[in-house]
C-alpha atoms as a PDB file:
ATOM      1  CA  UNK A   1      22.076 115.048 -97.369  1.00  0.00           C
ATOM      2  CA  UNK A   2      20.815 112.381 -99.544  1.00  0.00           C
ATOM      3  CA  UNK A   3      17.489 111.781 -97.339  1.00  0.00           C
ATOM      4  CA  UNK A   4      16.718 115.512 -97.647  1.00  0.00           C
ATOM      5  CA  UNK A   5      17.688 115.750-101.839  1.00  0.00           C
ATOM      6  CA  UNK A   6      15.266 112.954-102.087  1.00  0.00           C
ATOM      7  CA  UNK A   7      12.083 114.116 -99.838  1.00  0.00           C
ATOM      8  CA  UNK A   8      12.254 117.708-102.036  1.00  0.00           C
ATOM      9  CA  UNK A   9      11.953 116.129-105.066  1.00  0.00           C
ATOM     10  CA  UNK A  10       8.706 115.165-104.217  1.00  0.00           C
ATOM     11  CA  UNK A  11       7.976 118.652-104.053  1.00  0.00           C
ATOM     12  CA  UNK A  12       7.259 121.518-106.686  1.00  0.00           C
ATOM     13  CA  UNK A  13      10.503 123.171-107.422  1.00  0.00           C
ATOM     14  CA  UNK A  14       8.539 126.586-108.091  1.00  0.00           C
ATOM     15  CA  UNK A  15       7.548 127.106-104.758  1.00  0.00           C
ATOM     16  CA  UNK A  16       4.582 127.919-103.396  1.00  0.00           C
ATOM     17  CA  UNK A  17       1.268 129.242-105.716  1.00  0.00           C
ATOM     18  CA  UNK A  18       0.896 132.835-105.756  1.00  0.00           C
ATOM     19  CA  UNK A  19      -2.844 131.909-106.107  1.00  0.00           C
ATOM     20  CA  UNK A  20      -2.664 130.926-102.526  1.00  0.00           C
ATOM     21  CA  UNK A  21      -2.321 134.903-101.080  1.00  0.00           C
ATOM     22  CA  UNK A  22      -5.361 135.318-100.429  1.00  0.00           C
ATOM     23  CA  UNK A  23      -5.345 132.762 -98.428  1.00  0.00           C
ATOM     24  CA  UNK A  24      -3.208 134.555 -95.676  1.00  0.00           C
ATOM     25  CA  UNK A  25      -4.902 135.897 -92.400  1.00  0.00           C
ATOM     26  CA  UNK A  26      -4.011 139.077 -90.449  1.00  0.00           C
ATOM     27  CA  UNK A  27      -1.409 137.753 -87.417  1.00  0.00           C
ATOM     28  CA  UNK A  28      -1.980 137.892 -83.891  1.00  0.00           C
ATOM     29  CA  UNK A  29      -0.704 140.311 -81.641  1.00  0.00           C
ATOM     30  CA  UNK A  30       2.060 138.113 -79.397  1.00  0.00           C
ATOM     31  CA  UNK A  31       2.951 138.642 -75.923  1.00  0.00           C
ATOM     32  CA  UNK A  32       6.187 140.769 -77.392  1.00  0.00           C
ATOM     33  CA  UNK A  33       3.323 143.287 -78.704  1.00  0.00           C
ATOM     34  CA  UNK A  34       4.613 142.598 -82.525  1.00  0.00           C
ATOM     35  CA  UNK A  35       2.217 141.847 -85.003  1.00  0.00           C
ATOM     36  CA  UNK A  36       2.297 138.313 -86.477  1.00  0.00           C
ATOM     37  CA  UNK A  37       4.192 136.879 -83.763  1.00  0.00           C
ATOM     38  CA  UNK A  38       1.782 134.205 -82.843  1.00  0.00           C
ATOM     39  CA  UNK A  39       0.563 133.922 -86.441  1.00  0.00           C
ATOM     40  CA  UNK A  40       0.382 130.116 -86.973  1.00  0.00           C
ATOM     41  CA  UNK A  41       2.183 128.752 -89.908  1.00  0.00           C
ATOM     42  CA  UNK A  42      -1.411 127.567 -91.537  1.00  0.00           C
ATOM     43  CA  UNK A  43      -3.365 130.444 -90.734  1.00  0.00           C
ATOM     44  CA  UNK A  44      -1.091 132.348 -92.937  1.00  0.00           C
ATOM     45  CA  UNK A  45      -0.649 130.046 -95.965  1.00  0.00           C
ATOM     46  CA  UNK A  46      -2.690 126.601 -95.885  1.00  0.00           C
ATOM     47  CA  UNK A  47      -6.448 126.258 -96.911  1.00  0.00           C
ATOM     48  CA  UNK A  48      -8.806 125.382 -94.106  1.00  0.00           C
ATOM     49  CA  UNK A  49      -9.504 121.798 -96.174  1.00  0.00           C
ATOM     50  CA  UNK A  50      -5.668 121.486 -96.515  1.00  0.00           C
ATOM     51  CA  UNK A  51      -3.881 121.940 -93.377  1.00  0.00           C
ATOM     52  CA  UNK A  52      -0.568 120.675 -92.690  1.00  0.00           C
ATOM     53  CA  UNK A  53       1.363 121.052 -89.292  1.00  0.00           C
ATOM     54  CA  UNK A  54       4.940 122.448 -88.778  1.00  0.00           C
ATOM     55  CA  UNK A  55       7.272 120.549 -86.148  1.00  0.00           C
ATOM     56  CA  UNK A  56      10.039 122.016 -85.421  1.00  0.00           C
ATOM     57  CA  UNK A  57      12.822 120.821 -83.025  1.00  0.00           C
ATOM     58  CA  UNK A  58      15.872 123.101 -81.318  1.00  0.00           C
ATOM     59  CA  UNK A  59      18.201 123.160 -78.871  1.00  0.00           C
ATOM     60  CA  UNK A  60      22.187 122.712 -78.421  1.00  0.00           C
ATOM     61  CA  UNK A  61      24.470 120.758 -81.211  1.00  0.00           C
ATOM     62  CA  UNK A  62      24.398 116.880 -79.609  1.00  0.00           C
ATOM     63  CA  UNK A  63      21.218 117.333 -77.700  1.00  0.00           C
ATOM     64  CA  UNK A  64      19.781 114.450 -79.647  1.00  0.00           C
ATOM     65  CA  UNK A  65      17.440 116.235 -81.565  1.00  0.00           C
ATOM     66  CA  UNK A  66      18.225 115.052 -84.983  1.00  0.00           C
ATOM     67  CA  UNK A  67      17.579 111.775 -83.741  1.00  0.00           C
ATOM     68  CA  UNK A  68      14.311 112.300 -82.277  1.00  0.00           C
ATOM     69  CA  UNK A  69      12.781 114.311 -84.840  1.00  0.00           C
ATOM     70  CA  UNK A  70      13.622 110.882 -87.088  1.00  0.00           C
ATOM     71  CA  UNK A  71      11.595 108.805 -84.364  1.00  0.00           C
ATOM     72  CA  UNK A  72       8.962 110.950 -84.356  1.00  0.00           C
ATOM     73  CA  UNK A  73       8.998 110.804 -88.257  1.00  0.00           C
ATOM     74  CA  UNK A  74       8.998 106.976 -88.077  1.00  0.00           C
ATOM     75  CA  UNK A  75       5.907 106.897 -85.209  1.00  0.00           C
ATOM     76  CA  UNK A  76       3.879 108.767 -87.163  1.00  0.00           C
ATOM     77  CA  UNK A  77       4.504 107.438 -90.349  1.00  0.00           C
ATOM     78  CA  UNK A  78       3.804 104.595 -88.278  1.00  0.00           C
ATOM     79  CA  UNK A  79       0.039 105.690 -87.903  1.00  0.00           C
ATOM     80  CA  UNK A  80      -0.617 106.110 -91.787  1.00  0.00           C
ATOM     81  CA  UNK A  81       0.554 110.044 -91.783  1.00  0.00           C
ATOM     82  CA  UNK A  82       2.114 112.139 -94.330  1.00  0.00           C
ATOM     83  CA  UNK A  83       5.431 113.309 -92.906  1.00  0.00           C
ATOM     84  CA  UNK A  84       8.185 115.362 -94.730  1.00  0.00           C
ATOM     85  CA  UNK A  85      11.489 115.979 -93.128  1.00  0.00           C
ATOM     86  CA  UNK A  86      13.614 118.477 -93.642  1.00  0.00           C
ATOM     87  CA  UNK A  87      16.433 120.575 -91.757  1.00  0.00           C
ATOM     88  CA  UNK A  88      18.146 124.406 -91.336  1.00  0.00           C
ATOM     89  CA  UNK A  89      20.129 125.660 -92.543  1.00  0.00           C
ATOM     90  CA  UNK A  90      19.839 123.594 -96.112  1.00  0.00           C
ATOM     91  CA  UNK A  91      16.777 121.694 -97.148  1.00  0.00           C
ATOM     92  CA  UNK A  92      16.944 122.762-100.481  1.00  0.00           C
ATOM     93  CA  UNK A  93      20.013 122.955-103.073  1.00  0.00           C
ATOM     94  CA  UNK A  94      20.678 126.384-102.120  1.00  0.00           C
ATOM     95  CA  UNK A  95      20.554 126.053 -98.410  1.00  0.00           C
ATOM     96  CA  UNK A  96      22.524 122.972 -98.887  1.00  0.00           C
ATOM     97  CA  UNK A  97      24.999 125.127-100.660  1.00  0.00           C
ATOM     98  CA  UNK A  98      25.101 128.058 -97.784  1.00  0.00           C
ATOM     99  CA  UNK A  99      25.051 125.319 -94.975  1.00  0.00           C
ATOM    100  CA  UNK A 100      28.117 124.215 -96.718  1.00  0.00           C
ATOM    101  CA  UNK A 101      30.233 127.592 -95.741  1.00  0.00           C
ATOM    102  CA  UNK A 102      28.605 128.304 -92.264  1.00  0.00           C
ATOM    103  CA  UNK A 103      29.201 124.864 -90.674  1.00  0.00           C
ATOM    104  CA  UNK A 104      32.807 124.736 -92.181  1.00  0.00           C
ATOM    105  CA  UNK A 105      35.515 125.500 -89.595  1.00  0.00           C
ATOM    106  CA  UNK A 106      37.434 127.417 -92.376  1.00  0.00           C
ATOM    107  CA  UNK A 107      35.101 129.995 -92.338  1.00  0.00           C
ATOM    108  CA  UNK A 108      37.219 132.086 -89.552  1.00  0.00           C
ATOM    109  CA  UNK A 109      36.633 135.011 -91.279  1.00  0.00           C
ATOM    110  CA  UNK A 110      32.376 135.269 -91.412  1.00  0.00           C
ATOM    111  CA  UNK A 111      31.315 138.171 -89.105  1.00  0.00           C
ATOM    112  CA  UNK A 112      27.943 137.469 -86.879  1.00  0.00           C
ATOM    113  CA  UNK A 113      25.469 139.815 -89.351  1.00  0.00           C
ATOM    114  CA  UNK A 114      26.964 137.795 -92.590  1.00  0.00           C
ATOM    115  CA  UNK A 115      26.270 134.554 -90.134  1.00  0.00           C
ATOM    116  CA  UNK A 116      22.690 135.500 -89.627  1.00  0.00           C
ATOM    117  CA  UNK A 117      21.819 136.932 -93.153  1.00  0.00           C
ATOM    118  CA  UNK A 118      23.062 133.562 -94.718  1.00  0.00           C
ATOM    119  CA  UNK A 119      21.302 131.877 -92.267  1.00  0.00           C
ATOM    120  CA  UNK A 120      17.629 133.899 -93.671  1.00  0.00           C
ATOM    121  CA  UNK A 121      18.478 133.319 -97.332  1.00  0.00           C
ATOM    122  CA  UNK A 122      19.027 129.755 -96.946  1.00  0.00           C
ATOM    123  CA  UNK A 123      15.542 130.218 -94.524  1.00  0.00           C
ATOM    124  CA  UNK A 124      13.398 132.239 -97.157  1.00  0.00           C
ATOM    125  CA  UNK A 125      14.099 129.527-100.084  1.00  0.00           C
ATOM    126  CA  UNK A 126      12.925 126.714 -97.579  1.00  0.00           C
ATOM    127  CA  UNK A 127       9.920 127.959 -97.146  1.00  0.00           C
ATOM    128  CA  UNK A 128       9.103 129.340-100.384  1.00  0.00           C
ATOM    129  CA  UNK A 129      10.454 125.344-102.205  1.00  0.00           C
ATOM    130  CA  UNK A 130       9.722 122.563 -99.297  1.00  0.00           C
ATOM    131  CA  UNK A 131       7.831 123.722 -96.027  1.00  0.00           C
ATOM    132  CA  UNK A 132       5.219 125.829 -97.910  1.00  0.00           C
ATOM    133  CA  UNK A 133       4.213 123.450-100.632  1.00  0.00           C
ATOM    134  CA  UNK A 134       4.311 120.739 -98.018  1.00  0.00           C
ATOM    135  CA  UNK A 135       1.832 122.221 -95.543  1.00  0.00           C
ATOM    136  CA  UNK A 136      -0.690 122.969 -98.558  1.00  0.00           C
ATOM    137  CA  UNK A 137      -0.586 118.970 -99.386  1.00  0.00           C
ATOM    138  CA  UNK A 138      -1.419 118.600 -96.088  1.00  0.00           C
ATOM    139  CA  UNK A 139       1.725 116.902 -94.864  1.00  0.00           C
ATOM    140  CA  UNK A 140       3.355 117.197 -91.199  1.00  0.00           C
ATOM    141  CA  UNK A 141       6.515 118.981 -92.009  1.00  0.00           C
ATOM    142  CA  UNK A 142       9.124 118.056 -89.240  1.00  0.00           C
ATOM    143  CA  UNK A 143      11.442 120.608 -89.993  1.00  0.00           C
ATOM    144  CA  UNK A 144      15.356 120.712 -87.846  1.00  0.00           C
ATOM    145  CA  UNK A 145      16.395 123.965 -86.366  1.00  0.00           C
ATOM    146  CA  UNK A 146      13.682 127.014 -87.433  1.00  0.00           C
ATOM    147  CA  UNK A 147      13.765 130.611 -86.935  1.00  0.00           C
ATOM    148  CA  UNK A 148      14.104 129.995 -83.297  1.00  0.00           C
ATOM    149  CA  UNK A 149      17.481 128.820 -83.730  1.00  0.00           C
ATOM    150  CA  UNK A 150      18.560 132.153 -85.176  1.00  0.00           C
ATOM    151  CA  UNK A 151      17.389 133.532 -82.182  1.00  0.00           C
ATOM    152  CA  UNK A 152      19.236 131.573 -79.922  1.00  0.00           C
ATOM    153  CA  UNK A 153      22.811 131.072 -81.732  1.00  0.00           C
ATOM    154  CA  UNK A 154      22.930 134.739 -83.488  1.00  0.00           C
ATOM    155  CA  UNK A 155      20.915 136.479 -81.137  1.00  0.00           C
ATOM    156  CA  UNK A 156      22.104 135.041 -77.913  1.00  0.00           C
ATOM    157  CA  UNK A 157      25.352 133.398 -78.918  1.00  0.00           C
ATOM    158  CA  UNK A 158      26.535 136.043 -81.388  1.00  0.00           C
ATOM    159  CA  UNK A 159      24.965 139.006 -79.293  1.00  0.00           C
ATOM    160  CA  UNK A 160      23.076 140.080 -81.960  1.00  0.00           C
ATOM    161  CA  UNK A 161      20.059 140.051 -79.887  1.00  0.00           C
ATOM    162  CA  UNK A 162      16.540 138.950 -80.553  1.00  0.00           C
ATOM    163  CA  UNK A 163      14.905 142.262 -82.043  1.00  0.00           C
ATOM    164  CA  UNK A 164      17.294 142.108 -85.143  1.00  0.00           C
ATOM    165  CA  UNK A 165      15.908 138.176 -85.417  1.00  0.00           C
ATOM    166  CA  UNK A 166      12.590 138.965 -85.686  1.00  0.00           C
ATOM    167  CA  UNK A 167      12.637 141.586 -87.503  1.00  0.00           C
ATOM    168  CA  UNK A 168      14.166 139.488 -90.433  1.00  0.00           C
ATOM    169  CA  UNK A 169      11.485 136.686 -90.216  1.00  0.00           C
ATOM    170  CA  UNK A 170       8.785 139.363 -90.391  1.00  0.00           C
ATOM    171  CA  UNK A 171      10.640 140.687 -93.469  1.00  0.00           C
ATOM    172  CA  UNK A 172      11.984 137.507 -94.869  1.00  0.00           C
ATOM    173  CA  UNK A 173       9.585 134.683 -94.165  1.00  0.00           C
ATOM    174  CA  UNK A 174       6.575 137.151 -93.031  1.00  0.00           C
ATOM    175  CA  UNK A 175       5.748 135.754 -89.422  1.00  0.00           C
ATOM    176  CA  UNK A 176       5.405 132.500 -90.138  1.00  0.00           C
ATOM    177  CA  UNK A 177       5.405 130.702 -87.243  1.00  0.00           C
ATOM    178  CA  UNK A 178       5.635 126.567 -85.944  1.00  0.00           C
ATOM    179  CA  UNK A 179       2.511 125.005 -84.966  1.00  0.00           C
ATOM    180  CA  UNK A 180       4.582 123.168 -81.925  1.00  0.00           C
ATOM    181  CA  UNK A 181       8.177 123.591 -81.521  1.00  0.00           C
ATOM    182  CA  UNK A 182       9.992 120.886 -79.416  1.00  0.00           C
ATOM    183  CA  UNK A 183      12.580 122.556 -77.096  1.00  0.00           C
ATOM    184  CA  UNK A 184      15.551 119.604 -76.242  1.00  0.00           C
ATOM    185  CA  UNK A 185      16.740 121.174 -73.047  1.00  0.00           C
ATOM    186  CA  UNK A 186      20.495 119.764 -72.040  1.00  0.00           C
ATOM    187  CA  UNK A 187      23.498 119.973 -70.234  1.00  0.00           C
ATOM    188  CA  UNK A 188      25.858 122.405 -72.228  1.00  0.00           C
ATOM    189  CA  UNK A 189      29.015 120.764 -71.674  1.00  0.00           C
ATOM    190  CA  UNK A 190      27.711 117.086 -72.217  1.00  0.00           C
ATOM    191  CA  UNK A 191      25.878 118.557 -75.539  1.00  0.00           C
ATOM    192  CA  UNK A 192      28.576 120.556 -76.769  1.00  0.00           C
ATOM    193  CA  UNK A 193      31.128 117.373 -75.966  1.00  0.00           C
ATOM    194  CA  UNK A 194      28.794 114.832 -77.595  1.00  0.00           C
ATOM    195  CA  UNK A 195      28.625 117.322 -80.591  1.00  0.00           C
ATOM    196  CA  UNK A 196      32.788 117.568 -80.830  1.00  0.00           C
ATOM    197  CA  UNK A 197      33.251 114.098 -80.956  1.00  0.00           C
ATOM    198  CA  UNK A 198      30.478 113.218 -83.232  1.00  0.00           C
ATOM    199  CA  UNK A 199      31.869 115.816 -85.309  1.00  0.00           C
ATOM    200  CA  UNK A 200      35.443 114.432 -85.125  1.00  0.00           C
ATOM    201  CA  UNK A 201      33.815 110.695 -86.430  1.00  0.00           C
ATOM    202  CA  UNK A 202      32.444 112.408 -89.307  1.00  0.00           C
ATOM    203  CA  UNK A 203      35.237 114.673 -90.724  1.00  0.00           C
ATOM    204  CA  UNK A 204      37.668 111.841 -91.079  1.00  0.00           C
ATOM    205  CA  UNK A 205      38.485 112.354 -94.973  1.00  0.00           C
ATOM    206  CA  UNK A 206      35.508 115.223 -95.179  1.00  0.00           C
ATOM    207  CA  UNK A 207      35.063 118.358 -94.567  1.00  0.00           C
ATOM    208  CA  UNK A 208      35.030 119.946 -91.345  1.00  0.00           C
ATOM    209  CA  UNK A 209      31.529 120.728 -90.327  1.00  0.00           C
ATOM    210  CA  UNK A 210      32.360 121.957 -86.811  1.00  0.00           C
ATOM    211  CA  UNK A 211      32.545 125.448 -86.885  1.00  0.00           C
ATOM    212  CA  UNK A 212      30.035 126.029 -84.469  1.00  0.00           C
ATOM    213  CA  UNK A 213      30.684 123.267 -82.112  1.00  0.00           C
ATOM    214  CA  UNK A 214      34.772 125.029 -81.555  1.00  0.00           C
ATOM    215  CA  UNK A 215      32.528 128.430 -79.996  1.00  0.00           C
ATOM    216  CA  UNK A 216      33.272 128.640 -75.719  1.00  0.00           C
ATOM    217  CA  UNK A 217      30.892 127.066 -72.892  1.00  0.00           C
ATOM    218  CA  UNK A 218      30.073 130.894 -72.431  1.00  0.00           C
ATOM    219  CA  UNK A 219      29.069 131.173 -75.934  1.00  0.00           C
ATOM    220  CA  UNK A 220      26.282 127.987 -75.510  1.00  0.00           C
ATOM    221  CA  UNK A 221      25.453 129.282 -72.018  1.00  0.00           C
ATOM    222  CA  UNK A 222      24.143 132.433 -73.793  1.00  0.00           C
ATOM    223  CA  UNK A 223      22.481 129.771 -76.444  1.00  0.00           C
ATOM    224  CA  UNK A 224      20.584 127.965 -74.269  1.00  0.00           C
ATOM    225  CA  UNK A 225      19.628 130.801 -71.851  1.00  0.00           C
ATOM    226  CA  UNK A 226      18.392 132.511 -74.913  1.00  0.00           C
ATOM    227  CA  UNK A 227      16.068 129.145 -75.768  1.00  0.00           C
ATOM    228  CA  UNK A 228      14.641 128.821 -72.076  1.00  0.00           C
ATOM    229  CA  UNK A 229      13.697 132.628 -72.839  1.00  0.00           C
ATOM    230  CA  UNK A 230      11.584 131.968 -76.208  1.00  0.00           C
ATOM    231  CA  UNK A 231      10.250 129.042 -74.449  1.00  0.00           C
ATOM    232  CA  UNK A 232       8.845 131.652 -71.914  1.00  0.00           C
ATOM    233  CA  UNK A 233       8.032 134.057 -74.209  1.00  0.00           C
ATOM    234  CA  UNK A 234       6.027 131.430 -76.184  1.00  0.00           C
ATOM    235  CA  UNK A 235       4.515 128.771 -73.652  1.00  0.00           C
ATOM    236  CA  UNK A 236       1.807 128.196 -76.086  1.00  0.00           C
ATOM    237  CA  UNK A 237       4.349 127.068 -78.928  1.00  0.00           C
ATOM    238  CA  UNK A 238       7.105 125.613 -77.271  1.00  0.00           C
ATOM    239  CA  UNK A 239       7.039 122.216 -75.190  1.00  0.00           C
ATOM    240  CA  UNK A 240      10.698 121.658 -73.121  1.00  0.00           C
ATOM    241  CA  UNK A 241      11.464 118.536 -73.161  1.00  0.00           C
ATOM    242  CA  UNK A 242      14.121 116.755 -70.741  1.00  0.00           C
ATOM    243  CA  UNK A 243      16.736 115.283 -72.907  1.00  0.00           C
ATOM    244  CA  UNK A 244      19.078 114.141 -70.525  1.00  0.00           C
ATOM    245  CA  UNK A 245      17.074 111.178 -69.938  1.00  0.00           C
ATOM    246  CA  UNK A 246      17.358 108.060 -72.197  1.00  0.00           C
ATOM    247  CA  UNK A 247      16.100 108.303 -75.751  1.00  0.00           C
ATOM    248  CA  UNK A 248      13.259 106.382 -75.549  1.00  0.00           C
ATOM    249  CA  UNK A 249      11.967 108.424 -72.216  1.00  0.00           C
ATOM    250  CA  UNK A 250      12.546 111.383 -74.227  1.00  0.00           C
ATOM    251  CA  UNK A 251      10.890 109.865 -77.313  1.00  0.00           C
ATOM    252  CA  UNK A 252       7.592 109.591 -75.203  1.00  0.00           C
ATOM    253  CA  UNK A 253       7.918 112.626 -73.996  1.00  0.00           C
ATOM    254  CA  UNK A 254       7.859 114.072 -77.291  1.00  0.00           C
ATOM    255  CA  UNK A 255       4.973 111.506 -78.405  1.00  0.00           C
ATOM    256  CA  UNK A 256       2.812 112.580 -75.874  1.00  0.00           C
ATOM    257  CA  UNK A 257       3.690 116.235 -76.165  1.00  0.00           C
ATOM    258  CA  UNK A 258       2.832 116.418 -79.992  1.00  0.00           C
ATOM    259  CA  UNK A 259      -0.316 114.453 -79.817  1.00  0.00           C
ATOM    260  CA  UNK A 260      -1.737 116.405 -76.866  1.00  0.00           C
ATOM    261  CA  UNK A 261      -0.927 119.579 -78.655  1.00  0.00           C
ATOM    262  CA  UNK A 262      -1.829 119.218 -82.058  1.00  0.00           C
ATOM    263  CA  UNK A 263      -4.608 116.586 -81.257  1.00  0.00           C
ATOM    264  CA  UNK A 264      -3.298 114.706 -84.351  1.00  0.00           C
ATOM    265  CA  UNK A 265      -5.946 111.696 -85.514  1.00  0.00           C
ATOM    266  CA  UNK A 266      -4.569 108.819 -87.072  1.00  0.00           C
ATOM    267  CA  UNK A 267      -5.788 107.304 -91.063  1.00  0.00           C
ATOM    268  CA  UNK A 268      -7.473 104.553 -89.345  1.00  0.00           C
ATOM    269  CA  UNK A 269      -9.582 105.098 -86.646  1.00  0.00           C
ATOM    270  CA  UNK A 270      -9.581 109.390 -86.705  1.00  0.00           C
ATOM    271  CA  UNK A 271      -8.870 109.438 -82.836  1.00  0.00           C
END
């Protein structure tokens, strides 16, 4: 948590300007027939002069995202770029507060629309404190687990479905949407094993942050079935990459996937 407590206070604590509405541009209409479904997150919010990027990375709990989204941090870093990390749920104190009670395994007792209305509250104050004020520096914001994984793990998992998902981010966080979203497709019972013990390493004298990672193989079936199905919905926006090869084959993949997309130009040389 430290990493993330340190990268946000970098960052205004009052959000983002409210001198900055006018900057916001009527959505597109998306292949779903919503409007504002393929809005892009800097249309919406970021001066043309200004424009950051939003990176976002999902899939299944042990998929090795975490750990790729800090590679790609360090390569581009690497190439004199302004990179904030963050992660969802948390990234601010008060996400870090409602992570807190939906990755504990005590929580029994939270019922799937509690699950994915904590999950939008911690959501709304991200962007409004970190990701928003980031993009309008100009900085690539690589941002863990996004809207999508709402989608996928309360939609799919929880059965909520995806209408009630969207229809929150329209309300909550207004359409905002990644500029590339990295897709770590895996093996369920490999990720959700990798995940349990990882899990198991971490809680010795903590708490329990597994709450998720105790749901059925059925339950991450749904999960990932629900991914592969934004990723269709959204070729445009979401890159799949293979992550059951090893991490530096999927760390190219990514590489070359982000720069082909987003045609980002490096401080030196602008190429």
């Amino acid at each position: 948590m430290g990493d993330y407590t340190s990268e946000l206070r970098k960052l205004s604590p009052r959000g983002f300007p409210p001198s900055t509405q006018a900057l916001r541009k009527p959505g597109r209409l998306a292949a779903t027939g919503r409007p504002g479904l393929g809005r892009r997150c800097y249309d919406a919010f970021v001066p043309t002069l200004a424009r950051g990027k939003l990176i976002t990375f999902e899939g299944l709990d042990g998929s090795g995202k975490s750990t790729q989204l800090e590679r790609l941090a360090v390569a581009l870093r690497a190439e004199r770029l302004p990179v904030l990390v963050t992660r969802e749920p948390g990234g601010t104190w008060t996400g870090e507060k409602i992570r807190q009670l939906l990755v504990d395994s005590a929580a029994t007792a939270l019922v799937p629309t509690a699950e994915l209305a904590l999950m939008f509250a911690s959501r709304a104050q991200h962007l409004s404190e970190v990701i928003q004020p980031a993009l309008l520096q100009g900085k690539i914001v690589l941002c863990d687990r996004f809207t999508d994984s709402s989608e996928a793990y309360q939609g799919g998992g929880r059965k909520l479905g995806s209408d009630a998902v969207l229809r929150l981010h329209g309300i909550l966080c207004e359409d905002v949407q990644p500029d590339l979203t990295i897709l770590m497709d895996s093996d369920v019972v490999r990720s959700v094993d990798r995940a349990r013990r990882r899990n198991r390493s971490r809680t010795v004298g903590t708490s329990d942050e597994g709450r998720f990672e105790k749901e059925s193989r059925a339950f991450f079936e749904r999960v990932r079935n629900t991914y592969l199905a934004i990723a269709r919905r959204e070729p445009e926006r979401v890159v799949i990459i293979d992550a059951r090869g090893s991490p530096e084959e999927t760390h190219q993949q990514i590489l070359e996937a982000v720069r082909r997309r987003l045609k980002l130009k490096t401080a030196d040389n602008g190429s």
